[in-house]
C-alpha atoms as a PDB file:
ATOM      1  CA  UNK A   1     109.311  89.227  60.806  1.00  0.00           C
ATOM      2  CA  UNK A   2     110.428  86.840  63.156  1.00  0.00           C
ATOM      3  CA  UNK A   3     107.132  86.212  64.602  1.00  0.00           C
ATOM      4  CA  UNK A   4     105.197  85.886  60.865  1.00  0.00           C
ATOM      5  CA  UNK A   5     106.788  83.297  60.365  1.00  0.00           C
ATOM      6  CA  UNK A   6     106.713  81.223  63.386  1.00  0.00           C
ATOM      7  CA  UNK A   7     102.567  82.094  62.488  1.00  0.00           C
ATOM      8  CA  UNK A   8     102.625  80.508  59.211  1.00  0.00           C
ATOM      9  CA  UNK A   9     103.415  77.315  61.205  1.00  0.00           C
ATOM     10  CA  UNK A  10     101.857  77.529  64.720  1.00  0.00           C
ATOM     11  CA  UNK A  11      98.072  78.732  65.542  1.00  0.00           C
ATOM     12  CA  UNK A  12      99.323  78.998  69.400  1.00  0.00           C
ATOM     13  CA  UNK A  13     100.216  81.959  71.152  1.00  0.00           C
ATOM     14  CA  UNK A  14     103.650  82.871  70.051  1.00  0.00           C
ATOM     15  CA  UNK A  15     105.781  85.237  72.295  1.00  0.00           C
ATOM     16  CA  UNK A  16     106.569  89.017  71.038  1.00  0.00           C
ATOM     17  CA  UNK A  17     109.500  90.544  72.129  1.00  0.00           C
ATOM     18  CA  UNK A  18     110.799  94.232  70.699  1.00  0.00           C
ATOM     19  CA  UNK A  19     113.934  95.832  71.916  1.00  0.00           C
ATOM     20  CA  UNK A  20     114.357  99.678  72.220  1.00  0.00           C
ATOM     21  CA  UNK A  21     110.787  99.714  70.329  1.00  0.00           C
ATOM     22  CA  UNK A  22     110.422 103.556  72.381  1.00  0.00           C
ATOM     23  CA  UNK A  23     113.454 105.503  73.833  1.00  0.00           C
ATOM     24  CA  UNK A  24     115.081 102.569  74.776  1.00  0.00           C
ATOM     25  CA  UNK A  25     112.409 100.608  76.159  1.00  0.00           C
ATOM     26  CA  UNK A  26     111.280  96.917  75.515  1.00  0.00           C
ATOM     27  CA  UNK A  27     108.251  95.805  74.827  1.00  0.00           C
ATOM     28  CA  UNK A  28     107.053  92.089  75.591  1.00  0.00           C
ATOM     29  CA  UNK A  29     104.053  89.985  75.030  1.00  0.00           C
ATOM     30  CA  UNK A  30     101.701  87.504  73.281  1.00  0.00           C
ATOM     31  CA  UNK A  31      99.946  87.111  70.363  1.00  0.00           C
ATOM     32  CA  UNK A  32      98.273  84.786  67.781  1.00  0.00           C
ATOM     33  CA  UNK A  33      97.479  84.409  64.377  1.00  0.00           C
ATOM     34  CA  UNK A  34      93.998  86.107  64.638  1.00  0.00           C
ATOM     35  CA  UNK A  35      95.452  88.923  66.213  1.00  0.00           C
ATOM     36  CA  UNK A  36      98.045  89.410  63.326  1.00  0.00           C
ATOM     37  CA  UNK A  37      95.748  89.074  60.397  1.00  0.00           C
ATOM     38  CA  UNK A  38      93.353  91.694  62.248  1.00  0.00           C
ATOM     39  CA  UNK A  39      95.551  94.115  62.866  1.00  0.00           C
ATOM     40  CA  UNK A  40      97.444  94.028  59.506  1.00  0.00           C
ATOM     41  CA  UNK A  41      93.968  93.665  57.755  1.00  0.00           C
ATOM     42  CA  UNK A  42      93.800  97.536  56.515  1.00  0.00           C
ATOM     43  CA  UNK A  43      97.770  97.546  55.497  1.00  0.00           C
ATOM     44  CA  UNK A  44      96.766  94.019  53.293  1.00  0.00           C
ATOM     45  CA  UNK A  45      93.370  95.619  51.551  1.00  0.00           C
ATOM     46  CA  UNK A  46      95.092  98.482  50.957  1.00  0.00           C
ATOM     47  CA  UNK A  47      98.325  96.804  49.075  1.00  0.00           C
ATOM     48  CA  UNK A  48      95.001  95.040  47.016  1.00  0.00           C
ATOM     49  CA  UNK A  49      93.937  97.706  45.743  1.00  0.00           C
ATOM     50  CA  UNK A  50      97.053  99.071  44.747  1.00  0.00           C
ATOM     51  CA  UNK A  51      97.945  95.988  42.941  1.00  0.00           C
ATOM     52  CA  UNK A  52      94.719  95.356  41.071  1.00  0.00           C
ATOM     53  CA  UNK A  53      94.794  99.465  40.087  1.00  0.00           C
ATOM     54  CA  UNK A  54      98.928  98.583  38.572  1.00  0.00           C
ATOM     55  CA  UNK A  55      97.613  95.569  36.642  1.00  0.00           C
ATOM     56  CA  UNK A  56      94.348  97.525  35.391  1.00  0.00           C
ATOM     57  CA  UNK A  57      95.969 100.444  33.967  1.00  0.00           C
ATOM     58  CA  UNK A  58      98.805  97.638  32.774  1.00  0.00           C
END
């Protein structure tokens, strides 16, 4: 969440850091905006469609 919103404001590479994301081990990194938007792209279109269905059968 963290990290979304640091993108909203910032284009550069932003660090990523999760603790105990696997049995207690910590994951580090980088990322950018580009990245984010790709890889949440599917979880976005689908949310779409599920919205536009609610409000057509509204």
């Amino acid at each position: 969440e963290k990290l979304k919103k640091q993108m909203s404001a910032n284009s550069t590479r932003l660090p990523l850091n999760i603790e105990c994301f696997m049995e207690e081990r910590d994951v580090t990194g980088e990322m950018q905006r580009p990245q984010m938007e790709q890889l949440s792209a599917d979880t976005f279109n689908r949310i779409e469609r599920t919205l536009r269905g609610i409000l057509h059968n509204a």
